[in-house]
C-alpha atoms as a PDB file:
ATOM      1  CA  UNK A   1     236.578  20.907 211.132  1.00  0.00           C
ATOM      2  CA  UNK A   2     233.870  19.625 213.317  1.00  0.00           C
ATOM      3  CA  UNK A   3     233.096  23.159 214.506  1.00  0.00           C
ATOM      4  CA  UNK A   4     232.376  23.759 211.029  1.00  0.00           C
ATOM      5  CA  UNK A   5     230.302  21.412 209.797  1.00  0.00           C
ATOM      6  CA  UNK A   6     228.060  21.459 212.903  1.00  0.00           C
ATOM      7  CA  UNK A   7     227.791  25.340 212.149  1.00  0.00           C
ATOM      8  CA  UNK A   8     227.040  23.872 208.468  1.00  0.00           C
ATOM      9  CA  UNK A   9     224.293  21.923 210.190  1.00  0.00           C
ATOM     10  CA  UNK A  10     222.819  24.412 212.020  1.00  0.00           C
ATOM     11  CA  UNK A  11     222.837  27.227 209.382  1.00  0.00           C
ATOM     12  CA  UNK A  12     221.066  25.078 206.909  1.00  0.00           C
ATOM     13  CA  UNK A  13     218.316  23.701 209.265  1.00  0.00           C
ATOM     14  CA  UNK A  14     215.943  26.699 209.267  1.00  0.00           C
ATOM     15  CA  UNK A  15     215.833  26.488 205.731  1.00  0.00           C
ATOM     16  CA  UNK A  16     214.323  23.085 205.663  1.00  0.00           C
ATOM     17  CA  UNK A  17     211.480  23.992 208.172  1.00  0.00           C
ATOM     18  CA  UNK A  18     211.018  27.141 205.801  1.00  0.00           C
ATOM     19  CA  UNK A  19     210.614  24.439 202.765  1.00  0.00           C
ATOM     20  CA  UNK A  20     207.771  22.451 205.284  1.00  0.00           C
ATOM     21  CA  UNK A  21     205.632  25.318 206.100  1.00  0.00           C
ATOM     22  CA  UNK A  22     205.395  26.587 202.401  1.00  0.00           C
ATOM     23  CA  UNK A  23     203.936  22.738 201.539  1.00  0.00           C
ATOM     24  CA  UNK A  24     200.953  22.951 204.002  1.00  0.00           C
ATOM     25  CA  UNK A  25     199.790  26.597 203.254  1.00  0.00           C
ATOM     26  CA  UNK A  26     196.074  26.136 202.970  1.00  0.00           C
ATOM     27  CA  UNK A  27     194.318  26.520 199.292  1.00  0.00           C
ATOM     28  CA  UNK A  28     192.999  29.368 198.059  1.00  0.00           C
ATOM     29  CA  UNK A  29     189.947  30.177 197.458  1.00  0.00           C
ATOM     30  CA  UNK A  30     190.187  30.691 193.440  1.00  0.00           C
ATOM     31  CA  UNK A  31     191.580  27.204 193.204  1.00  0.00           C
ATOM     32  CA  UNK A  32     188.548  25.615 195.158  1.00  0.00           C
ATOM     33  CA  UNK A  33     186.327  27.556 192.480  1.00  0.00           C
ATOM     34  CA  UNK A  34     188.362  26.044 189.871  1.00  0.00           C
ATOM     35  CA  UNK A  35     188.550  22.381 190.971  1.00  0.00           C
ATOM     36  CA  UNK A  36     184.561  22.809 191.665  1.00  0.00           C
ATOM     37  CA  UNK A  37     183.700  23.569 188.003  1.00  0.00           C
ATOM     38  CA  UNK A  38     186.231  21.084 186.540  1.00  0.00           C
ATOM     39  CA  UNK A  39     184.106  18.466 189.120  1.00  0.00           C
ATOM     40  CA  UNK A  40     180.493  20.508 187.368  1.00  0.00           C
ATOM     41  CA  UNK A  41     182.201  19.889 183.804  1.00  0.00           C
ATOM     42  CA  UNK A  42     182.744  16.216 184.275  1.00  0.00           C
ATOM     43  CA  UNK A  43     178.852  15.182 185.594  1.00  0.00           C
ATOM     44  CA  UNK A  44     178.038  16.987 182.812  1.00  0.00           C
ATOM     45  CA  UNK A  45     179.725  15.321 179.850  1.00  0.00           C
ATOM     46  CA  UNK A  46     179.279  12.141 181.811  1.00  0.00           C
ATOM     47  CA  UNK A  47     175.375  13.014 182.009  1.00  0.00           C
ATOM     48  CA  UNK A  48     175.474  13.948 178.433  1.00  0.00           C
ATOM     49  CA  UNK A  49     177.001  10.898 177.070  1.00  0.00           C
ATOM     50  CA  UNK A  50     174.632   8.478 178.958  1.00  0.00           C
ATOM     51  CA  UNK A  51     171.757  10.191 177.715  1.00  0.00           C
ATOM     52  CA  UNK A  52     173.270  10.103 173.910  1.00  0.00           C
ATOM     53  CA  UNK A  53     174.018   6.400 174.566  1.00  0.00           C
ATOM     54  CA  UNK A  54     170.548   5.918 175.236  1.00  0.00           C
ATOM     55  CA  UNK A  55     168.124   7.972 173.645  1.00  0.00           C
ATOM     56  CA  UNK A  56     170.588   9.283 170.466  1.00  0.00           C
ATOM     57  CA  UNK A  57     170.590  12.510 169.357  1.00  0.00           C
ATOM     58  CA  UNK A  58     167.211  14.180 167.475  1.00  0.00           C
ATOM     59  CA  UNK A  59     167.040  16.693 165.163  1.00  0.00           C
ATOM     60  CA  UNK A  60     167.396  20.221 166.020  1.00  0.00           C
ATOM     61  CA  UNK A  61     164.069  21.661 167.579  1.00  0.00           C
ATOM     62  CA  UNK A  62     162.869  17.964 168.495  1.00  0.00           C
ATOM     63  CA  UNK A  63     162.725  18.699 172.300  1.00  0.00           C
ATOM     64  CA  UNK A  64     160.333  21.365 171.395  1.00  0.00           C
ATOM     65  CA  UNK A  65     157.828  19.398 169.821  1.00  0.00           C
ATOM     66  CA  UNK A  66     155.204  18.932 172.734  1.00  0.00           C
ATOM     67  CA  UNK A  67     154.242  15.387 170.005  1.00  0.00           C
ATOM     68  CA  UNK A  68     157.705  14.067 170.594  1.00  0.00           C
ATOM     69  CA  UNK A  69     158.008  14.958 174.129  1.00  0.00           C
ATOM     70  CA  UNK A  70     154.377  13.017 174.485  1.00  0.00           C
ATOM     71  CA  UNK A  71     155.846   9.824 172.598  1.00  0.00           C
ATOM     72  CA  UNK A  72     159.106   9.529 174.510  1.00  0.00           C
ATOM     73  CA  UNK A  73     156.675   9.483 177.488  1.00  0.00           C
ATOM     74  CA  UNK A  74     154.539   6.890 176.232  1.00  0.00           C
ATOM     75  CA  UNK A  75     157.383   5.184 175.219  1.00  0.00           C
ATOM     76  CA  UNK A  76     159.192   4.463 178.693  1.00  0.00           C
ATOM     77  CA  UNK A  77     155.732   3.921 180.381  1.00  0.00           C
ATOM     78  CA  UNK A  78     154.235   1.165 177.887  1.00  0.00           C
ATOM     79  CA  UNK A  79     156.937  -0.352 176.132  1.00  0.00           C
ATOM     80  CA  UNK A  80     159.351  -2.819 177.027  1.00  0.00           C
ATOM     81  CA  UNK A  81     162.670  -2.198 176.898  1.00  0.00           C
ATOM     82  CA  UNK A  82     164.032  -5.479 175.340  1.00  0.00           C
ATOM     83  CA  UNK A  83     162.174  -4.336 171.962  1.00  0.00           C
ATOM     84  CA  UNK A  84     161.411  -0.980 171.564  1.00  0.00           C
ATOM     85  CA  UNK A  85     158.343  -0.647 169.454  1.00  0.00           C
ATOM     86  CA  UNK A  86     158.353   2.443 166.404  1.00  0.00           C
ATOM     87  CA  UNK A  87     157.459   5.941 167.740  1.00  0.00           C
ATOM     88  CA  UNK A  88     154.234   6.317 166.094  1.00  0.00           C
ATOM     89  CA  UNK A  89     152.690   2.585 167.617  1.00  0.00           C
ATOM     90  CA  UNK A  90     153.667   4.885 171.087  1.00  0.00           C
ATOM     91  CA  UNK A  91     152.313   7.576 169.928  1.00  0.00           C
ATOM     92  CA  UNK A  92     148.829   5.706 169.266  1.00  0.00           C
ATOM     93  CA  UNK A  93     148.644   3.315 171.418  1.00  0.00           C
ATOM     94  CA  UNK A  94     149.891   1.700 174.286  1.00  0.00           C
ATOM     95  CA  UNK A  95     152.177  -1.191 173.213  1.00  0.00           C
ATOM     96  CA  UNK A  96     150.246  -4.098 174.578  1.00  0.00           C
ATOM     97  CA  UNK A  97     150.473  -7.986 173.728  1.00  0.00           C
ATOM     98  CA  UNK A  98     147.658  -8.710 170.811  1.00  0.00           C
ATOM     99  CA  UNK A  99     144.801 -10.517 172.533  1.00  0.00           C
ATOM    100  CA  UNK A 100     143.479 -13.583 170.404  1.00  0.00           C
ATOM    101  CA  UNK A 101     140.201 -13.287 168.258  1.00  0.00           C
ATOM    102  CA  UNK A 102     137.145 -14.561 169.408  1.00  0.00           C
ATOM    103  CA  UNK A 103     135.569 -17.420 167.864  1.00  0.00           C
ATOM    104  CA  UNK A 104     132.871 -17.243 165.498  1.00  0.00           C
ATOM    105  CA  UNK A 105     130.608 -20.446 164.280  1.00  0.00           C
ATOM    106  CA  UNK A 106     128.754 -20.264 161.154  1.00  0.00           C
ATOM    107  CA  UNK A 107     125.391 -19.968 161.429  1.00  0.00           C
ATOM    108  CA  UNK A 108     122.782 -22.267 160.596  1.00  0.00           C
ATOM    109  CA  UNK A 109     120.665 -21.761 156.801  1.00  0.00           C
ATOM    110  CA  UNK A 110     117.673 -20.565 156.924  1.00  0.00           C
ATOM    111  CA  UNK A 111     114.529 -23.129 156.907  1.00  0.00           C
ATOM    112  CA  UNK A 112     111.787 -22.571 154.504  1.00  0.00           C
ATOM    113  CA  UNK A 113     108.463 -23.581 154.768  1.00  0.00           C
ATOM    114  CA  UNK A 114     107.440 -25.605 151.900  1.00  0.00           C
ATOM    115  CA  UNK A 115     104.123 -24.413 150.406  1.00  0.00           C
ATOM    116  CA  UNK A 116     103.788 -25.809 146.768  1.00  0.00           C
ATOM    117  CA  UNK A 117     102.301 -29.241 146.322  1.00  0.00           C
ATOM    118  CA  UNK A 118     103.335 -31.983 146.597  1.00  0.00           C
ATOM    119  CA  UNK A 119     105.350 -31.184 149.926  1.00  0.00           C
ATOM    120  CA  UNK A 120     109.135 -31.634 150.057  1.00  0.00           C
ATOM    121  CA  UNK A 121     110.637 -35.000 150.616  1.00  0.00           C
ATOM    122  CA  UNK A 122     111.365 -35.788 154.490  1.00  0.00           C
ATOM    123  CA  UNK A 123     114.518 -33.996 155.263  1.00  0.00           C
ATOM    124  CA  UNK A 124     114.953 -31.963 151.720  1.00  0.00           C
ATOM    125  CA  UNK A 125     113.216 -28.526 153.509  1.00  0.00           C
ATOM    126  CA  UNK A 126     115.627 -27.257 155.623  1.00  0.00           C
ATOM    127  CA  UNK A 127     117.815 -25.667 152.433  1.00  0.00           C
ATOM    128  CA  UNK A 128     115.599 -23.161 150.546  1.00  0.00           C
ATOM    129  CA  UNK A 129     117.324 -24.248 147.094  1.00  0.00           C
ATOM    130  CA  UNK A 130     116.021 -27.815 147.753  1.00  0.00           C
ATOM    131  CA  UNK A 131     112.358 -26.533 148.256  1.00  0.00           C
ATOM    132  CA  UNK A 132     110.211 -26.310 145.441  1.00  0.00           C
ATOM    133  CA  UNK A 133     109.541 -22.540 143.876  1.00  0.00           C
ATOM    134  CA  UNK A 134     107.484 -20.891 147.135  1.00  0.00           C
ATOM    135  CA  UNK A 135     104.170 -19.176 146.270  1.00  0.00           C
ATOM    136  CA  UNK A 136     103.185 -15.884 147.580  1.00  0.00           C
ATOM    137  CA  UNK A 137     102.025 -15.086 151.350  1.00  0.00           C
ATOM    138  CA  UNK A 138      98.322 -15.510 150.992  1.00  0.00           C
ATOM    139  CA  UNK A 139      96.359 -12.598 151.276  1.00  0.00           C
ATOM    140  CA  UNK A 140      94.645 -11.223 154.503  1.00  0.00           C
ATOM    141  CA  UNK A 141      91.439 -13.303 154.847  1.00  0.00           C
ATOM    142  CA  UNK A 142      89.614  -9.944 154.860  1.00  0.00           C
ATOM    143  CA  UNK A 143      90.225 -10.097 151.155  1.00  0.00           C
ATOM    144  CA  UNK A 144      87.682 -12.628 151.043  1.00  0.00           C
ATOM    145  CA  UNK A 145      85.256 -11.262 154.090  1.00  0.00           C
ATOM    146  CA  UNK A 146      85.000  -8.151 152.260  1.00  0.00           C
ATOM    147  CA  UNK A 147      84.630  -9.318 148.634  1.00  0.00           C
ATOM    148  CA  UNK A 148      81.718 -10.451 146.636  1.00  0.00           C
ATOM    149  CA  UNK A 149      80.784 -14.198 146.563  1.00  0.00           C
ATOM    150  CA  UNK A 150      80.298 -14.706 143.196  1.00  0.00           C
ATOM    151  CA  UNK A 151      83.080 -13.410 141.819  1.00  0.00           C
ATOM    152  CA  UNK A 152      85.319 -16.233 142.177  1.00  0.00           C
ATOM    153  CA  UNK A 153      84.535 -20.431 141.786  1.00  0.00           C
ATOM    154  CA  UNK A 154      84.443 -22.694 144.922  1.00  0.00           C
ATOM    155  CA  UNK A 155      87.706 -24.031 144.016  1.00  0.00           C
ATOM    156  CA  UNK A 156      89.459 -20.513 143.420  1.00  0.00           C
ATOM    157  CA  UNK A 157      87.991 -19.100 146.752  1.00  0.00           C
ATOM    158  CA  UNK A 158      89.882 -22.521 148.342  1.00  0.00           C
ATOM    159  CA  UNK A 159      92.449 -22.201 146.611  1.00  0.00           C
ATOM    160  CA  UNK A 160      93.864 -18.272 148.071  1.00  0.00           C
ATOM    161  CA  UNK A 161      94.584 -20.034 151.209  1.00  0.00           C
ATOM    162  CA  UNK A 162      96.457 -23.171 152.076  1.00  0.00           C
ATOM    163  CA  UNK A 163      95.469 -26.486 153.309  1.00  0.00           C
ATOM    164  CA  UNK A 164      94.730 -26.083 157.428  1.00  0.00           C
ATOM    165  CA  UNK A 165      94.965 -22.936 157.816  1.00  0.00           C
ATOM    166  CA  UNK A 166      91.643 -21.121 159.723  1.00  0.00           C
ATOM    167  CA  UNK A 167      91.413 -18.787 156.528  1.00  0.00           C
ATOM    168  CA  UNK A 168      90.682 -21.859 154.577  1.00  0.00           C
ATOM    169  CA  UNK A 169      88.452 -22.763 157.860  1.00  0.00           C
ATOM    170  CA  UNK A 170      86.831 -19.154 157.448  1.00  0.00           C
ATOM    171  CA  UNK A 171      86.646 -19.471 153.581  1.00  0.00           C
ATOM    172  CA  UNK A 172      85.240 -23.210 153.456  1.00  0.00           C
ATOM    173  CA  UNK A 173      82.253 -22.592 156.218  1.00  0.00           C
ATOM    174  CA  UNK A 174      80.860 -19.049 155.489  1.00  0.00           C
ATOM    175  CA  UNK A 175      80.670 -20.688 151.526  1.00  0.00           C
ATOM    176  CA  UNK A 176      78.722 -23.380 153.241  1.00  0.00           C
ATOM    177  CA  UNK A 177      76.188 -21.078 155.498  1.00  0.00           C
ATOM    178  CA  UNK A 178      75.366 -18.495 152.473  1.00  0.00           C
ATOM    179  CA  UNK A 179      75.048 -21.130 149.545  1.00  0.00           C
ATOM    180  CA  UNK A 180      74.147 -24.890 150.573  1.00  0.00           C
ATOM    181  CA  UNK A 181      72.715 -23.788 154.700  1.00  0.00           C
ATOM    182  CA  UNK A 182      69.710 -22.172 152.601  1.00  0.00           C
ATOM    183  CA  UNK A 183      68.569 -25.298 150.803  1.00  0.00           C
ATOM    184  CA  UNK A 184      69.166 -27.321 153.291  1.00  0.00           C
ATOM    185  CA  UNK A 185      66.327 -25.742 155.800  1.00  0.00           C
ATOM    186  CA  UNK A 186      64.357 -24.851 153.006  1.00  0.00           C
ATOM    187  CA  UNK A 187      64.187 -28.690 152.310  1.00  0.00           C
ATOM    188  CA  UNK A 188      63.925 -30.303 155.569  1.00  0.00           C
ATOM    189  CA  UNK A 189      60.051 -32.145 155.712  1.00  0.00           C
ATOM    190  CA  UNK A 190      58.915 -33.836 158.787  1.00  0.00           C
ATOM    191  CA  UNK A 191      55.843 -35.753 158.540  1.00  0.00           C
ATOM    192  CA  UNK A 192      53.979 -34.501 161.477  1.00  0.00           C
ATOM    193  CA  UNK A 193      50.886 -33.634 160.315  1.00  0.00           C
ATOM    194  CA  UNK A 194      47.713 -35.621 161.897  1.00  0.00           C
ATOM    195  CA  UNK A 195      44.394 -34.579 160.406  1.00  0.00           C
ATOM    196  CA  UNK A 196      41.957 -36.790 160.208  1.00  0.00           C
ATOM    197  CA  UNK A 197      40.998 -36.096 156.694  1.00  0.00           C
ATOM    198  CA  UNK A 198      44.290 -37.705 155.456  1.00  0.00           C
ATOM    199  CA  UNK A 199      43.977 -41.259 155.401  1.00  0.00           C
ATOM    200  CA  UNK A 200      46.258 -43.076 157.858  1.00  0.00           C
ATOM    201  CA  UNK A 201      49.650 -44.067 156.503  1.00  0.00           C
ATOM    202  CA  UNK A 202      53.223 -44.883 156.749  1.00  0.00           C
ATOM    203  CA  UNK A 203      54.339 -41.474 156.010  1.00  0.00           C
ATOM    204  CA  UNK A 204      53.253 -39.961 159.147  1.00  0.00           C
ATOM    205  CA  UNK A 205      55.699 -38.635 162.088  1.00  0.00           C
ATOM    206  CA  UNK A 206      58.805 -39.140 158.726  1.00  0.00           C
ATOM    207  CA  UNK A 207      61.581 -36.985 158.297  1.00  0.00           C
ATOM    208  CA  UNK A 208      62.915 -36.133 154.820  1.00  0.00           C
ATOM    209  CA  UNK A 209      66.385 -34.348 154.769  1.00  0.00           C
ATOM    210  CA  UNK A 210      69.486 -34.256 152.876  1.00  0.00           C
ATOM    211  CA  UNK A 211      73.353 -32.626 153.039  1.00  0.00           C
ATOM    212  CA  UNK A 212      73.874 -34.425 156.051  1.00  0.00           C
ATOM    213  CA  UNK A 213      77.993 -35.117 154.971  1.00  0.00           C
ATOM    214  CA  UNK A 214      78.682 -31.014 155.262  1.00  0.00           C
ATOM    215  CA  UNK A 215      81.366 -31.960 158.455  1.00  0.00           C
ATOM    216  CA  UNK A 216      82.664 -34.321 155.936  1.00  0.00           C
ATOM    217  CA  UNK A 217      82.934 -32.033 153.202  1.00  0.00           C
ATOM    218  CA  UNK A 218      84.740 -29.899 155.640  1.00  0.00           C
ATOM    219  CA  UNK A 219      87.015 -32.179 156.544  1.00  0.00           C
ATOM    220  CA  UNK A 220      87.959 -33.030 152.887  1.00  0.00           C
ATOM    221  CA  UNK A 221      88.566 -29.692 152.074  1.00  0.00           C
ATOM    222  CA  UNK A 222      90.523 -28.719 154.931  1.00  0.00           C
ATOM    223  CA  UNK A 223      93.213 -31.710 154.840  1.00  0.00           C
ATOM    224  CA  UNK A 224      93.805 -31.578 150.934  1.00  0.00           C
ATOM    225  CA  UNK A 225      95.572 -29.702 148.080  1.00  0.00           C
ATOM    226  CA  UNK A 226      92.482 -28.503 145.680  1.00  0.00           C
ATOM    227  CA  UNK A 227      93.285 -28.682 141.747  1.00  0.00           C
ATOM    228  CA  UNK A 228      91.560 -25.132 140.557  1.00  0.00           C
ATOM    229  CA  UNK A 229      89.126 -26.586 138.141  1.00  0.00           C
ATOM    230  CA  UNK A 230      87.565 -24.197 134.837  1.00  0.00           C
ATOM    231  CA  UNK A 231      84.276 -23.065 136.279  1.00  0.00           C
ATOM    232  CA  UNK A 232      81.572 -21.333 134.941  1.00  0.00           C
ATOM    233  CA  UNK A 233      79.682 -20.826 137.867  1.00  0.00           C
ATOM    234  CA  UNK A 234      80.134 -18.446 140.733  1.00  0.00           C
ATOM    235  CA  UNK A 235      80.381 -19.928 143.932  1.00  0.00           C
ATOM    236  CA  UNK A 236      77.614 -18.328 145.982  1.00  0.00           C
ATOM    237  CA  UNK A 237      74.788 -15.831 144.402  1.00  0.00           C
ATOM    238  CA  UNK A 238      73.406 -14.178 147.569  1.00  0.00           C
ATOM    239  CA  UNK A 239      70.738 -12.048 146.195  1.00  0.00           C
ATOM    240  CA  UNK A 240      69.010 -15.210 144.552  1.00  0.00           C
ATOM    241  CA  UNK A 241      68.209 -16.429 148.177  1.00  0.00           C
ATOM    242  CA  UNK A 242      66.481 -13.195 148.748  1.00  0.00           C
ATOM    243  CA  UNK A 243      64.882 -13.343 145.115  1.00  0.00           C
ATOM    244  CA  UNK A 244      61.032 -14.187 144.640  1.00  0.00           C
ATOM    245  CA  UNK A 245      61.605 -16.944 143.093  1.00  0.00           C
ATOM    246  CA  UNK A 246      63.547 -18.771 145.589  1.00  0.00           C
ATOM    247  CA  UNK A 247      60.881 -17.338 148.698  1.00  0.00           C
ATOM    248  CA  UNK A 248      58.259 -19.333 146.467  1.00  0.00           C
ATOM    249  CA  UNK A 249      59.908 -22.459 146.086  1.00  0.00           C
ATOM    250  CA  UNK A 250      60.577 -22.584 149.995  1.00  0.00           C
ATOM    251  CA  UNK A 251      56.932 -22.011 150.433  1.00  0.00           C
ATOM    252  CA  UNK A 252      55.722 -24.761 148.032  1.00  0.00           C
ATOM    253  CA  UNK A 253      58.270 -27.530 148.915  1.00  0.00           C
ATOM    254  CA  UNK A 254      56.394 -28.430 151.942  1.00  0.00           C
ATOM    255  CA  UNK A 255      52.945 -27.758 150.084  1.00  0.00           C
ATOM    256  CA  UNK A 256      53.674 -30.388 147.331  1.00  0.00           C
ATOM    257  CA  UNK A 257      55.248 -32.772 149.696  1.00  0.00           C
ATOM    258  CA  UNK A 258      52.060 -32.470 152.744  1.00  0.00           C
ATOM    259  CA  UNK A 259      49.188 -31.574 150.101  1.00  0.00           C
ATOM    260  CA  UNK A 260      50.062 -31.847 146.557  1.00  0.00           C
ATOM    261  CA  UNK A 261      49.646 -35.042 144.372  1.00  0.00           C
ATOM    262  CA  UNK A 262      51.786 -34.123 141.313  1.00  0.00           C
ATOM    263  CA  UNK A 263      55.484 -34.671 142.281  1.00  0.00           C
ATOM    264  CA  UNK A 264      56.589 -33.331 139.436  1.00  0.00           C
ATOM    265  CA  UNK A 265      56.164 -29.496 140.992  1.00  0.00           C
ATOM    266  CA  UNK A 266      59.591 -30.212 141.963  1.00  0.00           C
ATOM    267  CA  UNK A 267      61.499 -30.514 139.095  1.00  0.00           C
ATOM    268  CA  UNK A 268      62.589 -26.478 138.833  1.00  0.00           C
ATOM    269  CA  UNK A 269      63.334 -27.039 142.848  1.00  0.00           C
ATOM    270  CA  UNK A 270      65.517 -30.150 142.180  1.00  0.00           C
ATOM    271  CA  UNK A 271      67.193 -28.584 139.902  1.00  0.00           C
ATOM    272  CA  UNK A 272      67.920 -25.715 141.137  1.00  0.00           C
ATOM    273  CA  UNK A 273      69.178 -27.923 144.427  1.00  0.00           C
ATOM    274  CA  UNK A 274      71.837 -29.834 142.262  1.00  0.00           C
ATOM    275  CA  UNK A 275      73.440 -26.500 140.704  1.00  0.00           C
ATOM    276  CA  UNK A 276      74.093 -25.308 143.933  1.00  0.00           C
ATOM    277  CA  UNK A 277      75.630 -28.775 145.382  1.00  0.00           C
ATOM    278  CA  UNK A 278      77.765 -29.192 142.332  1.00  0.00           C
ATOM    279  CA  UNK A 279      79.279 -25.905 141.763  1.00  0.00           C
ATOM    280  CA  UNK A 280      80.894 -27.446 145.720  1.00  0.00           C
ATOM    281  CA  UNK A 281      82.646 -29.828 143.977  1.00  0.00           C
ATOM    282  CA  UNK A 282      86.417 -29.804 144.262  1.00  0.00           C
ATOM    283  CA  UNK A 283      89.103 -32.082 143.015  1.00  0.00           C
ATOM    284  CA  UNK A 284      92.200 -32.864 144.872  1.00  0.00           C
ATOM    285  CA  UNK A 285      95.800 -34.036 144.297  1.00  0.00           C
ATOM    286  CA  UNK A 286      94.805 -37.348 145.016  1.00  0.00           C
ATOM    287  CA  UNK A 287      94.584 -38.910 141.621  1.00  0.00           C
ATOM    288  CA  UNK A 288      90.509 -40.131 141.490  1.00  0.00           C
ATOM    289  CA  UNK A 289      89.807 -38.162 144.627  1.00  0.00           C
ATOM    290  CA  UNK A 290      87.294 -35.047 145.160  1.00  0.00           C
ATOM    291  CA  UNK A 291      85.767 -33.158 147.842  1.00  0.00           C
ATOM    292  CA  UNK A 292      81.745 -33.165 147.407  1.00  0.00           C
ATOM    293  CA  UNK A 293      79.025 -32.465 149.679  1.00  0.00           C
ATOM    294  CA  UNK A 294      75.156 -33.203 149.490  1.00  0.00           C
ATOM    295  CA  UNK A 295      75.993 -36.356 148.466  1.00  0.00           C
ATOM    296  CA  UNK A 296      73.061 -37.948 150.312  1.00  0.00           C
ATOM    297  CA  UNK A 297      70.610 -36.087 147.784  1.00  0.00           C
ATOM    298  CA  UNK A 298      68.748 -37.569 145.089  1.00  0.00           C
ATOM    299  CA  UNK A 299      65.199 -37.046 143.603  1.00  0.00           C
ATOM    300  CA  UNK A 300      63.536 -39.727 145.592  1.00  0.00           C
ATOM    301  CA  UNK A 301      64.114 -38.052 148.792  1.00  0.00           C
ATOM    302  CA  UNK A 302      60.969 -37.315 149.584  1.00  0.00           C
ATOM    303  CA  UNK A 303      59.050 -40.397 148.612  1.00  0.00           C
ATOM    304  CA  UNK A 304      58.641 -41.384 152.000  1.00  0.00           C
ATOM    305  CA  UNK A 305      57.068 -38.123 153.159  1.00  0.00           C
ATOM    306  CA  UNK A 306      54.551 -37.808 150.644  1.00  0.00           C
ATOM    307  CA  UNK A 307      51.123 -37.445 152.001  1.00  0.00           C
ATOM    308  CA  UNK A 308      49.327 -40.105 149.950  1.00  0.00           C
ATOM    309  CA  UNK A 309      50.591 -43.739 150.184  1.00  0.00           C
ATOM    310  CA  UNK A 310      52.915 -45.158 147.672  1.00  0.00           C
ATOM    311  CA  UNK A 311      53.277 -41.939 145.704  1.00  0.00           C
ATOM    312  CA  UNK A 312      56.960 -41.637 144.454  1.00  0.00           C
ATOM    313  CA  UNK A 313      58.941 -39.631 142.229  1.00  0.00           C
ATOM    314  CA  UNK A 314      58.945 -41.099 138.166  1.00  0.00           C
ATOM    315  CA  UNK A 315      61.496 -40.193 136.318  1.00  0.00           C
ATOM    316  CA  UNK A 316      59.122 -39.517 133.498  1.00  0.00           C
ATOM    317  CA  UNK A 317      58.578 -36.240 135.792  1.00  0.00           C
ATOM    318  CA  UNK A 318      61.977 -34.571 134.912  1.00  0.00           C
ATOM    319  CA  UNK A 319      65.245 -35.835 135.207  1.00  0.00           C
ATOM    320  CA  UNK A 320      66.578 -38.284 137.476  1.00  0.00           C
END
């Protein structure tokens, strides 16, 4: 009985070491290939899910759209990933915080100068509705240089230009040296004469002369608002100072005054004299107030330079 189950033992042994050897045959090399591309299958559905998870799936020909391609690229570069901005903000633009506007202050108005008279209150001209209705721009002051005299009055001439300004300057003195300059030389008498057939007297070595105030008159004219008055009469006539009859009454001026005995020769002279110093005449704003020059002339002037003693000027000669 033991014989036979140690021959049992034995007979069945080579079997198990059979079983053993079977167990640790290597693989084959078909089922590497296979477990390889169930491995490849895996990372790819793995691969493919993530990106799904992520990105989502787009519509068919999408990854063929170069546009799309350029977004999704713009997209991971600029944006942040908390809060995706829209595709077509990528597409556009980087996705940047917005910066804040700059600040802006209004600007100041606009100050007028105020030209009409009388002038603005102190403090009312810096708002152009406050001002009073603004004239024109005066015109160039060759308007005046080149134009004749006597087409315009004393006051209108003044008037095209405003108060201080060196066209008014311009406008004021050349009026002076072509109308009142004239008269004013023509008149001037100085007593020098010495002969010994005129008797001796108190008018020798005298000086007669008038329109002394012409700074004055200037003055006047420059600092004021003029009122345009209704002349008649032109402000300067420059051909009459190179008529005859003005050459003759320079000549015989001195020649009544030195020689003459008859005062009365001067009556056409004196007044031709006070036309010409009244047509300079000018009112101003100021109520009572006027600009006037010559104002040192009257018809007794030349009483003192008259050659013969105590000869004066009557009024019964022509008007006083």
């Amino acid at each position: 009985m033991a014989n036979h189950n140690n021959n049992s033992f034995r007979h069945h042994a080579p079997l198990a070491n059979n079983n053993s050897m079977e167990e640790t045959k290597p693989m084959s090399k078909l089922e590497i290939g296979l477990f390889v591309f169930l491995i490849y299958v895996a990372l790819v559905t793995i691969s493919g899910g993530t990106v799904y998870a992520v990105y989502g799936w787009r519509a068919g020909g999408a990854a063929s759209n170069n546009e799309d391609i350029k977004g999704i690229a713009t997209f991971k570069q600029f944006c942040p990933t908390v809060a995706p901005c829209p595709v077509i903000t990528c597409k556009e633009m980087p996705c940047v915080p917005s910066s804040t506007p700059s600040c802006f202050t209004t600007p100041a108005p606009r100050r007028e100068p105020c030209l009409e008279a009388p002038p603005c209150p102190s403090g009312t001209c810096r708002v152009p509705p406050k001002c009073p209705t603004l004239r024109s721009a005066p015109p160039p002051i060759q308007v005046f240089l080149n134009s004749i005299r006597d087409t315009k009055t004393v006051s209108e001439w003044l008037n095209m230009y405003p108060p201080l300004s060196k066209s008014r300057l311009i406008v004021v003195t050349t009026l002076l040296d072509e109308s009142i300059e004239p008269w004013a030389l023509a008149g001037f008498v100085h007593r020098c004469n010495n002969s010994a057939t005129l008797p001796v007297n108190t008018a020798h070595g005298t000086t007669c002369s008038f329109c002394q105030d012409r700074y004055e008159y200037i003055k006047c004219v420059m600092s004021n608002h003029l009122i345009v008055e209704p002349q008649t009469e032109a402000a300067v006539d420059k051909s009459y100072f190179q008529d005859r009859e003005f050459t003759q009454m320079r000549g015989a001026l001195p020649e009544i005054i030195y020689n003459y005995w008859r005062p009365q020769e001067l009556n056409n002279i004196f007044l031709k004299m006070e036309s010409t110093f009244s047509k300079f005449t000018v009112k101003t704003n100021v109520t009572g107030k006027s600009c006037r020059v010559c104002t040192d002339f009257n018809r007794h002037i030349y009483d003192k330079c008259f050659a013969r003693n105590g000869l004066m000027y009557s009024p019964s000669f022509g008007r006083n």
